[in-house]
Protein backbone atom coordinates (compact mmCIF):
# COMPACT_ATOMS: atom_id res chain seq x y z
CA UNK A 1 37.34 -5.53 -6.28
CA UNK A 2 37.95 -8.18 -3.60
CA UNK A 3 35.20 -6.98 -1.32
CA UNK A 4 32.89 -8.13 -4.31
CA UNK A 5 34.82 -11.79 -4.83
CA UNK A 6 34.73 -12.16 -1.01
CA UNK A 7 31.24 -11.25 -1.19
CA UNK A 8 30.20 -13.14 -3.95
CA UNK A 9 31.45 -16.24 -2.38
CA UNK A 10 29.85 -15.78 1.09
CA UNK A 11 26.36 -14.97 -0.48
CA UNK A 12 26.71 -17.87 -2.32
CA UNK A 13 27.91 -20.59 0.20
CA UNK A 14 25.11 -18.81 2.77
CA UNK A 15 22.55 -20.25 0.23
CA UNK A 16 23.85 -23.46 -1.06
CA UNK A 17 24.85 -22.37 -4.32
CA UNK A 18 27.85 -23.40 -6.80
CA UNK A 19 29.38 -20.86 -8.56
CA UNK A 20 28.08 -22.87 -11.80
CA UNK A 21 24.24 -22.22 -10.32
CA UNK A 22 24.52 -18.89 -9.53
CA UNK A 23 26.06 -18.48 -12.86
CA UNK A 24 23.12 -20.33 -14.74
CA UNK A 25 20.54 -18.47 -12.70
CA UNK A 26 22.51 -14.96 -13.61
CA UNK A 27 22.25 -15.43 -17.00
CA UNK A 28 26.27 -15.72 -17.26
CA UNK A 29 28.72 -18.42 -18.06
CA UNK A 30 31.14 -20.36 -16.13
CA UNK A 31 33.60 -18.59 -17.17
CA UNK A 32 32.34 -15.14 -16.95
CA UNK A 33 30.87 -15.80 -13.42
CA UNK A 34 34.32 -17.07 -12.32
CA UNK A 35 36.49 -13.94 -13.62
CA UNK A 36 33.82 -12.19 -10.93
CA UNK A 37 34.44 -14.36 -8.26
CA UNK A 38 38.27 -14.64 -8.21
CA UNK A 39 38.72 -10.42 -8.51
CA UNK A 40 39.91 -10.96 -12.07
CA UNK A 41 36.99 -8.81 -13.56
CA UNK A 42 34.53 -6.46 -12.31
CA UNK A 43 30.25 -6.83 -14.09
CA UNK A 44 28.82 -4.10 -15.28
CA UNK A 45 26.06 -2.57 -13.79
CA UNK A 46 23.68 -4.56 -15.04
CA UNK A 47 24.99 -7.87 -14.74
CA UNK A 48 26.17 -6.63 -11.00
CA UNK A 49 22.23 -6.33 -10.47
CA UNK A 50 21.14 -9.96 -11.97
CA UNK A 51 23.98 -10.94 -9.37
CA UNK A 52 22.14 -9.36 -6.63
CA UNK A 53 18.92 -10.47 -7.23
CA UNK A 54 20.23 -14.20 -8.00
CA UNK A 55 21.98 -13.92 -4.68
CA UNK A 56 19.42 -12.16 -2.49
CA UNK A 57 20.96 -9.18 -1.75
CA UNK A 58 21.97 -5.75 -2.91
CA UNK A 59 24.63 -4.63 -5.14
CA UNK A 60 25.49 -2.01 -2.14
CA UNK A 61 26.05 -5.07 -0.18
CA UNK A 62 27.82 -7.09 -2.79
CA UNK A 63 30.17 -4.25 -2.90
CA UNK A 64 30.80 -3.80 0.78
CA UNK A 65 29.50 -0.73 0.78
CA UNK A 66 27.57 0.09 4.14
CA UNK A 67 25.20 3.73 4.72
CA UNK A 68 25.25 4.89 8.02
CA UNK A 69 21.58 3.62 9.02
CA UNK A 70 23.43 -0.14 8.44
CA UNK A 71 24.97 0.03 11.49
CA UNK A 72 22.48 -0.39 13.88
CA UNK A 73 22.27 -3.69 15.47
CA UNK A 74 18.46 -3.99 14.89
CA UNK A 75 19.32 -3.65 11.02
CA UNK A 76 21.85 -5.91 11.22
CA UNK A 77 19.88 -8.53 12.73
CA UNK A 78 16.89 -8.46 10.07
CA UNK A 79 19.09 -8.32 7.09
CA UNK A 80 20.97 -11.89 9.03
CA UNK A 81 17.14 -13.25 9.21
CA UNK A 82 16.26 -12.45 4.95
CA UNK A 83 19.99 -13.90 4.90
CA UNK A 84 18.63 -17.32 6.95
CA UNK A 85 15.16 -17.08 5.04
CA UNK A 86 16.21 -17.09 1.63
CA UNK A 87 18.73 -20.05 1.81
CA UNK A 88 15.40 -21.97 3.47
CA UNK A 89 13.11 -24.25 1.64
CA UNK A 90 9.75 -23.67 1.25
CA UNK A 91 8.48 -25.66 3.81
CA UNK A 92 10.99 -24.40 6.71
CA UNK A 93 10.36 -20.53 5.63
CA UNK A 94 6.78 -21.49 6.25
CA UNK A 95 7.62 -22.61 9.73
CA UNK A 96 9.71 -19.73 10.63
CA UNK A 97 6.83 -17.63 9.80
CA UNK A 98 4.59 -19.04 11.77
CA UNK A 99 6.83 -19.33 14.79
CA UNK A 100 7.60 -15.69 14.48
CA UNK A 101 3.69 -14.88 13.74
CA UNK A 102 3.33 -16.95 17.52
CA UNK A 103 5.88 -14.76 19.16
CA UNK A 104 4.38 -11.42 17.98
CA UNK A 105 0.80 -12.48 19.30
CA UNK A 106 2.72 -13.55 22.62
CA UNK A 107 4.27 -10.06 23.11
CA UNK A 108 0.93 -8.35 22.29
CA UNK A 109 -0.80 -10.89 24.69
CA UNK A 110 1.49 -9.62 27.64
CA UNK A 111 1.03 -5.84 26.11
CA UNK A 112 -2.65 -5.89 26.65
C-alpha cells in the first residue's frame, strides 16, 4: 500500500499536521497511525474513513485511486483549492471567500 503511506504523508504535511495529530484526531495511536504511514499495515475500512475525514479528503484519494471524471483540469483545480482551504485558518478562509465572492460579481458585471 505505498500509494496510501505516500498519501498519507502529503495530506498531512499539506495541512500542518504531525503524524501524532492526525493520529489523536483519528481516534488511533501513535503507533497504529505510524504502521499506516510507513506501508507496514493497511486500516480497515473504517478507520481508512476517520483517516479521510481527519485529513480532508477521500479514501478514493488516499488510495490513489482516480475515476475518469478526475482528470479534467477544471476538477483538478477545485479539489487543489478545498486542498489550500482546509489547511487555512479561519480568518484567511474567510478572506479567500470573499475575494472569490468579488471575482464572481466582476465576471457577471462584464456579462451583463
Amino acid at each position: 500500500m505505498e500509494p496510501l503511506a505516500t498519501n498519507l504523508r502529503k495530506q498531512a504535511r499539506l495541512l500542518g499536521l504531525s503524524n501524532a495529530e492526525v493520529a489523536r484526531r483519528a481516534g488511533l495511536t501513535d503507533r497504529r497511525y505510524g504502521n499506516y504511514v510507513t506501508g507496514d499495515r493497511e486500516p480497515d475500512l473504517a478507520t481508512l474513513l476517520r483517516i479521510s475525514e481527519t485529513l480532508n479528503t477521500t479514501p478514493n484519494d488516499l488510495l490513489g485511486i482516480r475515476q475518469a471524471g478526475d482528470q479534467d483540469a477544471e476538477g483538478k483545480q477545485l479539489r487543489r483549492l478545498l486542498e489550500i482551504a482546509g489547511a487555512m485558518r479561519p480568518g484567511d478562509l474567510q478572506l479567500l471567500i470573499i475575494q472569490a465572492e468579488a471575482i464572481v460579481a466582476a465576471r457577471a458585471a462584464d456579462a451583463g
